[in-house]
PDB file of N, CA and C in Angstrom:
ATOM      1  N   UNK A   1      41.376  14.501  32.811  1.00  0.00           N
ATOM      2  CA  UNK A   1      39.919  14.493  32.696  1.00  0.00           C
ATOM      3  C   UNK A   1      39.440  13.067  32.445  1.00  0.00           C
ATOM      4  N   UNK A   2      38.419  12.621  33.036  1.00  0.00           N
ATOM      5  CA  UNK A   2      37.861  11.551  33.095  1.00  0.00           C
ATOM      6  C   UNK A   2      36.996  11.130  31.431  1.00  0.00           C
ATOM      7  N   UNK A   3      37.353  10.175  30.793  1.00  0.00           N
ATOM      8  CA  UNK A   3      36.384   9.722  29.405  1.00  0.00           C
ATOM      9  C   UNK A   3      35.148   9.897  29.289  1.00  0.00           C
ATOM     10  N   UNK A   4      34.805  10.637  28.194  1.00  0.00           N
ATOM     11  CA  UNK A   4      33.693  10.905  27.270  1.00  0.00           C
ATOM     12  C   UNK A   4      33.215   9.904  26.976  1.00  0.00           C
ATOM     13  N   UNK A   5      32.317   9.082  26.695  1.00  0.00           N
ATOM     14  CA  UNK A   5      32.527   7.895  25.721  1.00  0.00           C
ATOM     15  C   UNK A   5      30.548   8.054  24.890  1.00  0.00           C
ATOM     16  N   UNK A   6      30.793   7.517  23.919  1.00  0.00           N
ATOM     17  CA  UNK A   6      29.231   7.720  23.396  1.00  0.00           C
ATOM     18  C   UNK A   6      28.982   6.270  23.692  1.00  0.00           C
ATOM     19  N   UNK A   7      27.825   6.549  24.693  1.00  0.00           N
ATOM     20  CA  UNK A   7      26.435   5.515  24.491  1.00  0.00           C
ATOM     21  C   UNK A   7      25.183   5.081  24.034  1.00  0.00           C
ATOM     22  N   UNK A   8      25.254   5.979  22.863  1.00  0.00           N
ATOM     23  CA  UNK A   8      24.459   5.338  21.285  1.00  0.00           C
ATOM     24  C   UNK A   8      23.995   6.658  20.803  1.00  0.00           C
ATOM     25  N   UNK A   9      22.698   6.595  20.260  1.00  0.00           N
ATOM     26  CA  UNK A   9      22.671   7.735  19.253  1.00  0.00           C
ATOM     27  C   UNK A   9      20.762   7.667  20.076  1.00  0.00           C
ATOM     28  N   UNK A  10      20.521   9.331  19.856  1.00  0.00           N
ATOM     29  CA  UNK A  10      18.756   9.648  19.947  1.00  0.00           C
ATOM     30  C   UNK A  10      18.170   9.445  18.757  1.00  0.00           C
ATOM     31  N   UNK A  11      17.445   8.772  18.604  1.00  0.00           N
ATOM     32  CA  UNK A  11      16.578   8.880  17.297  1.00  0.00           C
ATOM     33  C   UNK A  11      15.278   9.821  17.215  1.00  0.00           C
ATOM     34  N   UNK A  12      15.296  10.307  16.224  1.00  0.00           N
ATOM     35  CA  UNK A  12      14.063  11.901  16.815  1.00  0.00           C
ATOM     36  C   UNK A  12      13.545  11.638  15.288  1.00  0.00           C
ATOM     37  N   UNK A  13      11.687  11.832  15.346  1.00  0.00           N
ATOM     38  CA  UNK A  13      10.938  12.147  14.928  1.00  0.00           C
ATOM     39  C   UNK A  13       9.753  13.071  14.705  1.00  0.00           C
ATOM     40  N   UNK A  14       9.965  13.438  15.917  1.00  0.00           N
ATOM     41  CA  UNK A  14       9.245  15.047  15.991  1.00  0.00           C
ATOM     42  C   UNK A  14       9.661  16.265  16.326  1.00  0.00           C
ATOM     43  N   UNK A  15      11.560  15.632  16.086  1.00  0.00           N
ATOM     44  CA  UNK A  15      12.257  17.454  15.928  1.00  0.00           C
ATOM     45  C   UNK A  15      12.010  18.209  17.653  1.00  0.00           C
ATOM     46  N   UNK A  16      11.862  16.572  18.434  1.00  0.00           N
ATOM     47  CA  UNK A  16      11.423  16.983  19.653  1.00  0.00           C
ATOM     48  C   UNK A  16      12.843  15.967  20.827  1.00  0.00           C
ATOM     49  N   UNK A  17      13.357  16.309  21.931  1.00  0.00           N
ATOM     50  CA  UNK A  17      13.751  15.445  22.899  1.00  0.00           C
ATOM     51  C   UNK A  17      13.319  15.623  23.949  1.00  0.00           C
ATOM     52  N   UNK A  18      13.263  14.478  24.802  1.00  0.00           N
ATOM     53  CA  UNK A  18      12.741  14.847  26.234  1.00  0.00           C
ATOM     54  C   UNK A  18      13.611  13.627  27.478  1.00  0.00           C
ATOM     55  N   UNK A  19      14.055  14.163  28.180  1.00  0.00           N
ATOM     56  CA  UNK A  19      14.271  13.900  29.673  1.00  0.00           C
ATOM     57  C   UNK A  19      13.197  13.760  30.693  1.00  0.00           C
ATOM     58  N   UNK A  20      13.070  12.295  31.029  1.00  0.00           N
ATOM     59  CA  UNK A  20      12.164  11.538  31.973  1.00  0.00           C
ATOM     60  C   UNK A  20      12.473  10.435  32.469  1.00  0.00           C
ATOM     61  N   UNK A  21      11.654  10.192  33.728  1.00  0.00           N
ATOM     62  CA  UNK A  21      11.913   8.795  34.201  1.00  0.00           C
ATOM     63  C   UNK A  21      10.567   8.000  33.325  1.00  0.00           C
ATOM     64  N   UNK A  22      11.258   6.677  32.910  1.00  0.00           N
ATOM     65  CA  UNK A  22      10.075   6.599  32.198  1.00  0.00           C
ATOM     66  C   UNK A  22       8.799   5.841  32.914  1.00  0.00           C
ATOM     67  N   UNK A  23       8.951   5.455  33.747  1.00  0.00           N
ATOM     68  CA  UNK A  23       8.116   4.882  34.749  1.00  0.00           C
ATOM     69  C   UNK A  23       6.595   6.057  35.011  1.00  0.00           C
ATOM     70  N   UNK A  24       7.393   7.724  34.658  1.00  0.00           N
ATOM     71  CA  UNK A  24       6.084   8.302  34.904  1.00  0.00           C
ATOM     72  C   UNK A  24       5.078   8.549  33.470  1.00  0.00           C
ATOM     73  N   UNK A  25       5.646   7.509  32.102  1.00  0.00           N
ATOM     74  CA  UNK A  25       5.348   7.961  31.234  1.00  0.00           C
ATOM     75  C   UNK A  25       4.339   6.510  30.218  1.00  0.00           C
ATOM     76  N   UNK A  26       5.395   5.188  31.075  1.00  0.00           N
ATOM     77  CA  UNK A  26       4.361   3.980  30.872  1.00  0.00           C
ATOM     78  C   UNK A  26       3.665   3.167  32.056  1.00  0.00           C
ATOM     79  N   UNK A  27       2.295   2.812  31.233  1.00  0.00           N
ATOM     80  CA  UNK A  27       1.003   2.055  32.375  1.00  0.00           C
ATOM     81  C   UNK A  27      -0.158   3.067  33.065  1.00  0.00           C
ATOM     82  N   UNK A  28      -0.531   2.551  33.207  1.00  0.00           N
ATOM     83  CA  UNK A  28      -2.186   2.831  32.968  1.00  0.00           C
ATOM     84  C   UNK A  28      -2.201   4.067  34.580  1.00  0.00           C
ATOM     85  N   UNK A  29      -1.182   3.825  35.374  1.00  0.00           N
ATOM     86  CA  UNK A  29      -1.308   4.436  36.705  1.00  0.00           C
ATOM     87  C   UNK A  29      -0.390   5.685  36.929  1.00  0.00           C
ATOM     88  N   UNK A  30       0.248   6.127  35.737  1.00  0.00           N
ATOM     89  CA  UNK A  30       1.395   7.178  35.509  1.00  0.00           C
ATOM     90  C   UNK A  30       0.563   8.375  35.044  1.00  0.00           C
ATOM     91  N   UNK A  31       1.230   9.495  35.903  1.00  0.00           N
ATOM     92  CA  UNK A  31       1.037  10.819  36.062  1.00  0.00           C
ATOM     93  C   UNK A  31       0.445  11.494  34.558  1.00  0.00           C
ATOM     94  N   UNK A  32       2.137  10.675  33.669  1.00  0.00           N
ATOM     95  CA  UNK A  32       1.761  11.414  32.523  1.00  0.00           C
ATOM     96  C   UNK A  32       0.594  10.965  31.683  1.00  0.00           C
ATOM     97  N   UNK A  33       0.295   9.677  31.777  1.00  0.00           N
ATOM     98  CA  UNK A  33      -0.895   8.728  31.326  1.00  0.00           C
ATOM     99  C   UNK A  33      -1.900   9.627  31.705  1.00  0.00           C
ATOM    100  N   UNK A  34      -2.291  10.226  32.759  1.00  0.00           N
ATOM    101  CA  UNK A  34      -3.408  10.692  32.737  1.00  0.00           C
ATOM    102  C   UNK A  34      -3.480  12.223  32.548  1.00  0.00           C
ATOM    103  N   UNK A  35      -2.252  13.349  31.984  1.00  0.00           N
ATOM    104  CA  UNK A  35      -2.184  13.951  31.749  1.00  0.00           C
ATOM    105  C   UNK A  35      -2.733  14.367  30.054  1.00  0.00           C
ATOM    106  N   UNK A  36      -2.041  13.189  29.517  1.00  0.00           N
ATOM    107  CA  UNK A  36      -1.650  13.030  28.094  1.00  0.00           C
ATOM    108  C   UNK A  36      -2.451  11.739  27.313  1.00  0.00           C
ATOM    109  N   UNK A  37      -3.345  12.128  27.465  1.00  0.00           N
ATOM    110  CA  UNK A  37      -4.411  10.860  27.036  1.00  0.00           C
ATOM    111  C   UNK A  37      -3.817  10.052  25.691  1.00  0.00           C
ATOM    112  N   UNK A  38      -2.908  11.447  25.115  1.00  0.00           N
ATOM    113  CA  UNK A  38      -2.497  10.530  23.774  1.00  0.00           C
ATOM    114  C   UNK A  38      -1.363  11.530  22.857  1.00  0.00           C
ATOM    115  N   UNK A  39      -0.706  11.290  22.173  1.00  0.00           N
ATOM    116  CA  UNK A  39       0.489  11.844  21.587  1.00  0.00           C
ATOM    117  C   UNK A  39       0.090  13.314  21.090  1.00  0.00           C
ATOM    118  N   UNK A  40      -1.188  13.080  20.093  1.00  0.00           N
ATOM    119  CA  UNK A  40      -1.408  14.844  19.903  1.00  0.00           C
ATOM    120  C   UNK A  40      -1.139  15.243  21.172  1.00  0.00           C
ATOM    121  N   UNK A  41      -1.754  15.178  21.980  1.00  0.00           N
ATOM    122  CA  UNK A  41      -2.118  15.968  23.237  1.00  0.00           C
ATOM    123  C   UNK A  41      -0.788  16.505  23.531  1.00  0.00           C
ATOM    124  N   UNK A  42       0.356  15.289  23.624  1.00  0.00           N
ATOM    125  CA  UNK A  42       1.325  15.998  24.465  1.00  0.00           C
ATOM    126  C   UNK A  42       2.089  16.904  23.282  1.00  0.00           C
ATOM    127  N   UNK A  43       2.143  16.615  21.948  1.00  0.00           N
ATOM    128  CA  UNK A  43       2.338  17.107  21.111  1.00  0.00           C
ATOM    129  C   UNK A  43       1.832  18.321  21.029  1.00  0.00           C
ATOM    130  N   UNK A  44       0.339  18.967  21.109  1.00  0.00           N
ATOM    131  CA  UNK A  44      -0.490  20.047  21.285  1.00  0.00           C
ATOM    132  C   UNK A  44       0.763  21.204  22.524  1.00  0.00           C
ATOM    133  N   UNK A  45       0.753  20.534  23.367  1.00  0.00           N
ATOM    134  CA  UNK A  45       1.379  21.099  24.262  1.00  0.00           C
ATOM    135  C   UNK A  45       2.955  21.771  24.512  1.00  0.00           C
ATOM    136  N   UNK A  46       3.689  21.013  24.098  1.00  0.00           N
ATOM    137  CA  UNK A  46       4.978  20.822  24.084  1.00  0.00           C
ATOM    138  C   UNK A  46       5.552  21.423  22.986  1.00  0.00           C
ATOM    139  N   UNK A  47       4.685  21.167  21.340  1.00  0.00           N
ATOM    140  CA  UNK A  47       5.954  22.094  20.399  1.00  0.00           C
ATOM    141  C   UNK A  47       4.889  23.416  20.123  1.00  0.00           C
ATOM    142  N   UNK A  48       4.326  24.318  20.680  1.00  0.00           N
ATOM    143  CA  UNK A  48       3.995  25.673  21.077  1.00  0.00           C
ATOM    144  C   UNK A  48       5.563  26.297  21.063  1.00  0.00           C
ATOM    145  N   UNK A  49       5.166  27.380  20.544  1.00  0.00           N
ATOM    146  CA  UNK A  49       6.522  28.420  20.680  1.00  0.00           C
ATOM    147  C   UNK A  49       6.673  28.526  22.537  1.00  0.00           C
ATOM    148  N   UNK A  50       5.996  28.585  22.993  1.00  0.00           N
ATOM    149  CA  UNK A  50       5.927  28.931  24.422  1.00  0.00           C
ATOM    150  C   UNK A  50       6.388  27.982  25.133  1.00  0.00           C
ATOM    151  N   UNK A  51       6.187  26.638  24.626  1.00  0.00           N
ATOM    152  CA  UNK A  51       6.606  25.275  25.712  1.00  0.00           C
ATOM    153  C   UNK A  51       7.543  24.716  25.198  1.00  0.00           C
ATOM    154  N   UNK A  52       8.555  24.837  24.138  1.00  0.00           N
ATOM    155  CA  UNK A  52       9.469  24.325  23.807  1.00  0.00           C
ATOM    156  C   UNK A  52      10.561  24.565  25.050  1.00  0.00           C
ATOM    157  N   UNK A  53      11.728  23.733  24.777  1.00  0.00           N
ATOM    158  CA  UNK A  53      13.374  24.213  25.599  1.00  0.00           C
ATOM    159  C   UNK A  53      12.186  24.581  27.399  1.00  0.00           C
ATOM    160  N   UNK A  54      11.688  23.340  27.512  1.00  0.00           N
ATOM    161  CA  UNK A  54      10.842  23.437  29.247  1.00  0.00           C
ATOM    162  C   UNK A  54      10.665  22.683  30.046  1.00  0.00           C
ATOM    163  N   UNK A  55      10.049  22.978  31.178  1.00  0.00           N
ATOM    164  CA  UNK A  55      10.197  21.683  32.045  1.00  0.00           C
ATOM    165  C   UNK A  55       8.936  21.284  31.934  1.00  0.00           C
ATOM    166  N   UNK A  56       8.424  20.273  32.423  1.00  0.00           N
ATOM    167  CA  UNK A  56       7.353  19.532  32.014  1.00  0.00           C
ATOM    168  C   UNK A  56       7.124  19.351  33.620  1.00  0.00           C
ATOM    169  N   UNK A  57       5.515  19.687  33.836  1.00  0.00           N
ATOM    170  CA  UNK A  57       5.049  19.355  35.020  1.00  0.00           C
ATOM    171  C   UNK A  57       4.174  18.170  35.547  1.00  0.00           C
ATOM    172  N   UNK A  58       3.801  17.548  36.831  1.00  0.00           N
ATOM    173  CA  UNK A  58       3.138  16.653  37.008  1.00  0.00           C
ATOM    174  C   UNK A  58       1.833  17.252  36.881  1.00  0.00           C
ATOM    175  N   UNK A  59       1.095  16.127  36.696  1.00  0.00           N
ATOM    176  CA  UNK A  59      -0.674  16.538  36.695  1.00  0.00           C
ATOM    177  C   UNK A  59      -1.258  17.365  37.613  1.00  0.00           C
ATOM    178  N   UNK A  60      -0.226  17.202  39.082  1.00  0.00           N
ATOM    179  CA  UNK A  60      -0.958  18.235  39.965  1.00  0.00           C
ATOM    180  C   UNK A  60      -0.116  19.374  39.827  1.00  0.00           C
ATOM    181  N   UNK A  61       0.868  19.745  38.495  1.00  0.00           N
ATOM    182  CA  UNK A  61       1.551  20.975  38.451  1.00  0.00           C
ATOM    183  C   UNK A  61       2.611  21.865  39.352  1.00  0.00           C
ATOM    184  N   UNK A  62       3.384  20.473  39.710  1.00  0.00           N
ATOM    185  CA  UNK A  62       4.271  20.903  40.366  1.00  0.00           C
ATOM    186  C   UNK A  62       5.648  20.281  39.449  1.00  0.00           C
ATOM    187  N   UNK A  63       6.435  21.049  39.357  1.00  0.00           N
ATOM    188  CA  UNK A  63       8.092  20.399  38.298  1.00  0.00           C
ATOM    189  C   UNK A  63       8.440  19.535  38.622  1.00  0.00           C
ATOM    190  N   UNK A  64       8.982  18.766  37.886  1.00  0.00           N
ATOM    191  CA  UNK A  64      10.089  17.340  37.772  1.00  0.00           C
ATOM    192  C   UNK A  64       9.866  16.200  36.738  1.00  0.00           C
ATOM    193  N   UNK A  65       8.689  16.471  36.213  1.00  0.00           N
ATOM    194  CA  UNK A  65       7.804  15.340  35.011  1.00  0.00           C
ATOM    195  C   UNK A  65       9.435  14.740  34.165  1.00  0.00           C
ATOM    196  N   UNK A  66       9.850  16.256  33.369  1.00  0.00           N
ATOM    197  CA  UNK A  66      10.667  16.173  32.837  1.00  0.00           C
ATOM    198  C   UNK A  66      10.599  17.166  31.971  1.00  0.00           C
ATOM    199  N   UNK A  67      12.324  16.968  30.798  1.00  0.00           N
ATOM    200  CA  UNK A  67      12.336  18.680  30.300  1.00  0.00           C
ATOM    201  C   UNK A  67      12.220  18.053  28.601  1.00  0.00           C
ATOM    202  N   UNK A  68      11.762  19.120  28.156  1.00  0.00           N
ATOM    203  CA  UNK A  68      11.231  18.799  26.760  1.00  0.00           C
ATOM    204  C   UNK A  68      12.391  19.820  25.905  1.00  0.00           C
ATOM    205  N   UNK A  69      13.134  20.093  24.349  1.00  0.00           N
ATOM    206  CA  UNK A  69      13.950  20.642  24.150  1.00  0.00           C
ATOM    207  C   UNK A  69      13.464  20.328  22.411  1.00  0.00           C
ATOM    208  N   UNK A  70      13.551  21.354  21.834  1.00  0.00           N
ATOM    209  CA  UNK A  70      13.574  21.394  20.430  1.00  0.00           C
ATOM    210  C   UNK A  70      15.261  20.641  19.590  1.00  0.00           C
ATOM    211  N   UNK A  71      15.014  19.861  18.854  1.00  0.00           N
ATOM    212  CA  UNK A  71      16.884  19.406  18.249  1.00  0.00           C
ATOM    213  C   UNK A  71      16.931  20.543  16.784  1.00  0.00           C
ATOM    214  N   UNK A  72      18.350  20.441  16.962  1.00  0.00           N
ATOM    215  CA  UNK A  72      18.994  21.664  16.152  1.00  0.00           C
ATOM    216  C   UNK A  72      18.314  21.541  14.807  1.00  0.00           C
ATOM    217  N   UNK A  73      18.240  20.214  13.992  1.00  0.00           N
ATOM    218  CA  UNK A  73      18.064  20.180  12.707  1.00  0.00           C
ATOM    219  C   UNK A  73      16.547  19.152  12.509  1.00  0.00           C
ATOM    220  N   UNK A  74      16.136  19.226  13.802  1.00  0.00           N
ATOM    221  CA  UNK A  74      14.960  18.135  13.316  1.00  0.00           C
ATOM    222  C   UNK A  74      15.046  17.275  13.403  1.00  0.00           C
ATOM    223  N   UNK A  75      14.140  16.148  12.770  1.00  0.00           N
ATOM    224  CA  UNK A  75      14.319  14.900  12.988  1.00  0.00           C
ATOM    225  C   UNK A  75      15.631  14.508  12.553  1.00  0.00           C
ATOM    226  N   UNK A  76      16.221  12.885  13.094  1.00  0.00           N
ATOM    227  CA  UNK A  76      17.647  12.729  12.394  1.00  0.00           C
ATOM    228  C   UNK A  76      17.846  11.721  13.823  1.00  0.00           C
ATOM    229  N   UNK A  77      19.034  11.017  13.581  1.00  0.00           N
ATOM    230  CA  UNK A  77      20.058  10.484  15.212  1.00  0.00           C
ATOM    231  C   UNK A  77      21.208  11.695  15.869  1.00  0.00           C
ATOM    232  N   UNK A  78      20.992  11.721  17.083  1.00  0.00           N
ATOM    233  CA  UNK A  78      21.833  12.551  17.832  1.00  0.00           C
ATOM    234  C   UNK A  78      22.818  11.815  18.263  1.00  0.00           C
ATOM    235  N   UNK A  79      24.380  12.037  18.513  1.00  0.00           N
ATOM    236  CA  UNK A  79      24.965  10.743  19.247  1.00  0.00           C
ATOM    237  C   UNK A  79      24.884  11.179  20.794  1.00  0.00           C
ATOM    238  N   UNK A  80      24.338  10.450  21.459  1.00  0.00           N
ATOM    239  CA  UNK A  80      24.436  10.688  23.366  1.00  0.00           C
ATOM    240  C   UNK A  80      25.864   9.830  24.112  1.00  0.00           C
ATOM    241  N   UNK A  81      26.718  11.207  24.619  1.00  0.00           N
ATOM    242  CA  UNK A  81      27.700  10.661  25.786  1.00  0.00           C
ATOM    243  C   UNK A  81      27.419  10.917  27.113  1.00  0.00           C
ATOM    244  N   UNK A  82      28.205   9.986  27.869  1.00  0.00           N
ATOM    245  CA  UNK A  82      28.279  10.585  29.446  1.00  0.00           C
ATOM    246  C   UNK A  82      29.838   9.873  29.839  1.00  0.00           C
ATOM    247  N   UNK A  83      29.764  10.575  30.867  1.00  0.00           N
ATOM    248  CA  UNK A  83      30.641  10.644  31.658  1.00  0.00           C
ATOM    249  C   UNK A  83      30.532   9.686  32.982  1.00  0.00           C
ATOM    250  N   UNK A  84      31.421   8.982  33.185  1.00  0.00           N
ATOM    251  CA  UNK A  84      30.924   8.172  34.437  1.00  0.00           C
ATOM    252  C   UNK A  84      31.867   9.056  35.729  1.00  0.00           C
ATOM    253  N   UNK A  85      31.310   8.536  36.822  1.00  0.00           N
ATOM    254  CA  UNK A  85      32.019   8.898  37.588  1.00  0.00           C
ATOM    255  C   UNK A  85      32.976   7.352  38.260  1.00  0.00           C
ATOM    256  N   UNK A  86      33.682   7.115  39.307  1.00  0.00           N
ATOM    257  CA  UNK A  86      34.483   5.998  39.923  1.00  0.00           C
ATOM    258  C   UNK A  86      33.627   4.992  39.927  1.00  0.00           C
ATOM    259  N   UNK A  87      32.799   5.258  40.111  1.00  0.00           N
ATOM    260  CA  UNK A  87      31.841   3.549  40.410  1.00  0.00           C
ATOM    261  C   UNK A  87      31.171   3.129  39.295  1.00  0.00           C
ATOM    262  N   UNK A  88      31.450   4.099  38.038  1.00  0.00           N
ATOM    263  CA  UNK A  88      30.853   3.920  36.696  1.00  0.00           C
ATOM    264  C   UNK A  88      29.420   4.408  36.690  1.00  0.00           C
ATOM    265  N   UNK A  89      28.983   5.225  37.225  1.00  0.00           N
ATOM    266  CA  UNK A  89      27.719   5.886  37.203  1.00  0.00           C
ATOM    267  C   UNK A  89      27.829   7.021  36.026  1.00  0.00           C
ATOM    268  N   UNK A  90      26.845   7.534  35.967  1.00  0.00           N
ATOM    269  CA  UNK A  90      26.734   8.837  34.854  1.00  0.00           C
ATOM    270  C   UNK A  90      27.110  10.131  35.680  1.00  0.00           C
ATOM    271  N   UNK A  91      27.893  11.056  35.759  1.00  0.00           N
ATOM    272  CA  UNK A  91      27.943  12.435  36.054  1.00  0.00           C
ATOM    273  C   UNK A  91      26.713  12.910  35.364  1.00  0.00           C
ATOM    274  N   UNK A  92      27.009  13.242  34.306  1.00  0.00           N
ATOM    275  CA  UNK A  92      26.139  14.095  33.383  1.00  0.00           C
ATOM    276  C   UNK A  92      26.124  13.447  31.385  1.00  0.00           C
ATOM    277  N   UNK A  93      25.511  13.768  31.207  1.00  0.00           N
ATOM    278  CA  UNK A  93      25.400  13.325  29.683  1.00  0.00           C
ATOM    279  C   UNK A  93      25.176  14.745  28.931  1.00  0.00           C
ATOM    280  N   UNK A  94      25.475  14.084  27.352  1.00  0.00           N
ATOM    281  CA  UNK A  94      25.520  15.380  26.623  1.00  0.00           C
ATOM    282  C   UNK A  94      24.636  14.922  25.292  1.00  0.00           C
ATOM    283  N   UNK A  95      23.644  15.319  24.699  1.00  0.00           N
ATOM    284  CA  UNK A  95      23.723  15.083  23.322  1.00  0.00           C
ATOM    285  C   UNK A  95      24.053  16.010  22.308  1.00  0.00           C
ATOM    286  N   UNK A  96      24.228  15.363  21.615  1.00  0.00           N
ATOM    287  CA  UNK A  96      25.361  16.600  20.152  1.00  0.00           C
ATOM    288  C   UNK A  96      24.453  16.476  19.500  1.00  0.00           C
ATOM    289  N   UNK A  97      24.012  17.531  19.014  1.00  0.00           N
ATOM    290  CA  UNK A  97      22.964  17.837  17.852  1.00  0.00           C
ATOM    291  C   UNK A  97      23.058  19.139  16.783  1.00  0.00           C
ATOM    292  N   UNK A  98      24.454  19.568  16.709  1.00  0.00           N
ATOM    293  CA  UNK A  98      24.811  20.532  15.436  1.00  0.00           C
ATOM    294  C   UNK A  98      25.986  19.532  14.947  1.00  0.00           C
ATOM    295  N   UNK A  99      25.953  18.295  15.057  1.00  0.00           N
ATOM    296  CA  UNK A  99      27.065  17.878  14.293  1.00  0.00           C
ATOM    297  C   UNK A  99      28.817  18.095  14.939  1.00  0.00           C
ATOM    298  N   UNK A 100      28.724  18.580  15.832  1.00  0.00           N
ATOM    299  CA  UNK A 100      30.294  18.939  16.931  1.00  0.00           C
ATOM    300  C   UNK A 100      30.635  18.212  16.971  1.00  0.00           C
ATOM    301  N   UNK A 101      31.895  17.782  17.041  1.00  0.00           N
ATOM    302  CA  UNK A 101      33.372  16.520  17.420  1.00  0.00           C
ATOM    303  C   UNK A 101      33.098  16.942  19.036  1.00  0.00           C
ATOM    304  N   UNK A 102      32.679  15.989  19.460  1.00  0.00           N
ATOM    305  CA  UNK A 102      32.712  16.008  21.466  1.00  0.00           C
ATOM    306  C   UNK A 102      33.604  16.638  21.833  1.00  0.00           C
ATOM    307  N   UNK A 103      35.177  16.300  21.399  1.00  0.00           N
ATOM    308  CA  UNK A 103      36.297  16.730  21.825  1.00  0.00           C
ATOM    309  C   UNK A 103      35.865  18.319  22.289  1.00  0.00           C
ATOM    310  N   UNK A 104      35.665  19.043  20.609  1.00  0.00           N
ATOM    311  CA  UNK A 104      35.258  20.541  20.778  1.00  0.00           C
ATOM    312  C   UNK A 104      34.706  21.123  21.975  1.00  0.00           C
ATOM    313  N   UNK A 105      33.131  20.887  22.101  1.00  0.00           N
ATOM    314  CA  UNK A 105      33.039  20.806  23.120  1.00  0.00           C
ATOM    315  C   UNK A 105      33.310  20.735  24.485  1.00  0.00           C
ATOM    316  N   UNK A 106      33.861  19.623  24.976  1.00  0.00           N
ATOM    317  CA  UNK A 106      34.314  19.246  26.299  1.00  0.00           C
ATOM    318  C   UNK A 106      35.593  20.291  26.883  1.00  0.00           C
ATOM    319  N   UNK A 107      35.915  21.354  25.346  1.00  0.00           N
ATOM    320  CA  UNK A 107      37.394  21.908  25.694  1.00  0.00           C
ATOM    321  C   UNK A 107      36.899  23.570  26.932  1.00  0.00           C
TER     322      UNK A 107
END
């Protein structure tokens, strides 16, 4: 099996994570900019019992914005690994957020 390796830790403050490109999330001409006028807002939206662990849509409401996910214990650092593939790219990444030895996991 190809190496695990951790490439740093999530830092979380609103007991919240999210997956995005961030290009749709900074400057004045981004999707989410004009979705999300401002942090309540996306906050309003996102930790609802209903919109947690979701995907996040573009302004004209079609999927891919990105996915939003509640962390196990709240705020705190998560450690984030991935996996490269031959050319050193990412396969997939993982973050650990109950405290698990990766190893566990990966078995």
């Amino acid at each position: 099996m190809k190496t695990i390796k951790q490439i740093g830790v999530a830092g979380v403050d609103s007991g919240l994570l999210m997956i995005g490109d961030p290009c749709y999330f900074i400057g004045p001409e981004s999707g989410a900019q004009k979705r999300f006028k401002n942090w309540g807002g996306f906050l309003s939206e996102h930790t609802k019992p209903s919109q947690v662990n979701t995907q996040m849509k573009y302004a004209l409401g079609h999927d891919g914005l990105g996915v939003t996910f509640n962390t196990t214990h709240g705020d705190g650092a998560y450690p984030v690994y991935v996996q490269e593939n031959e050319h050193g790219r990412p396969r997939f990444a993982i973050v650990v957020m109950d405290g698990s030895d990766i190893e566990e996991i990966i078995k």
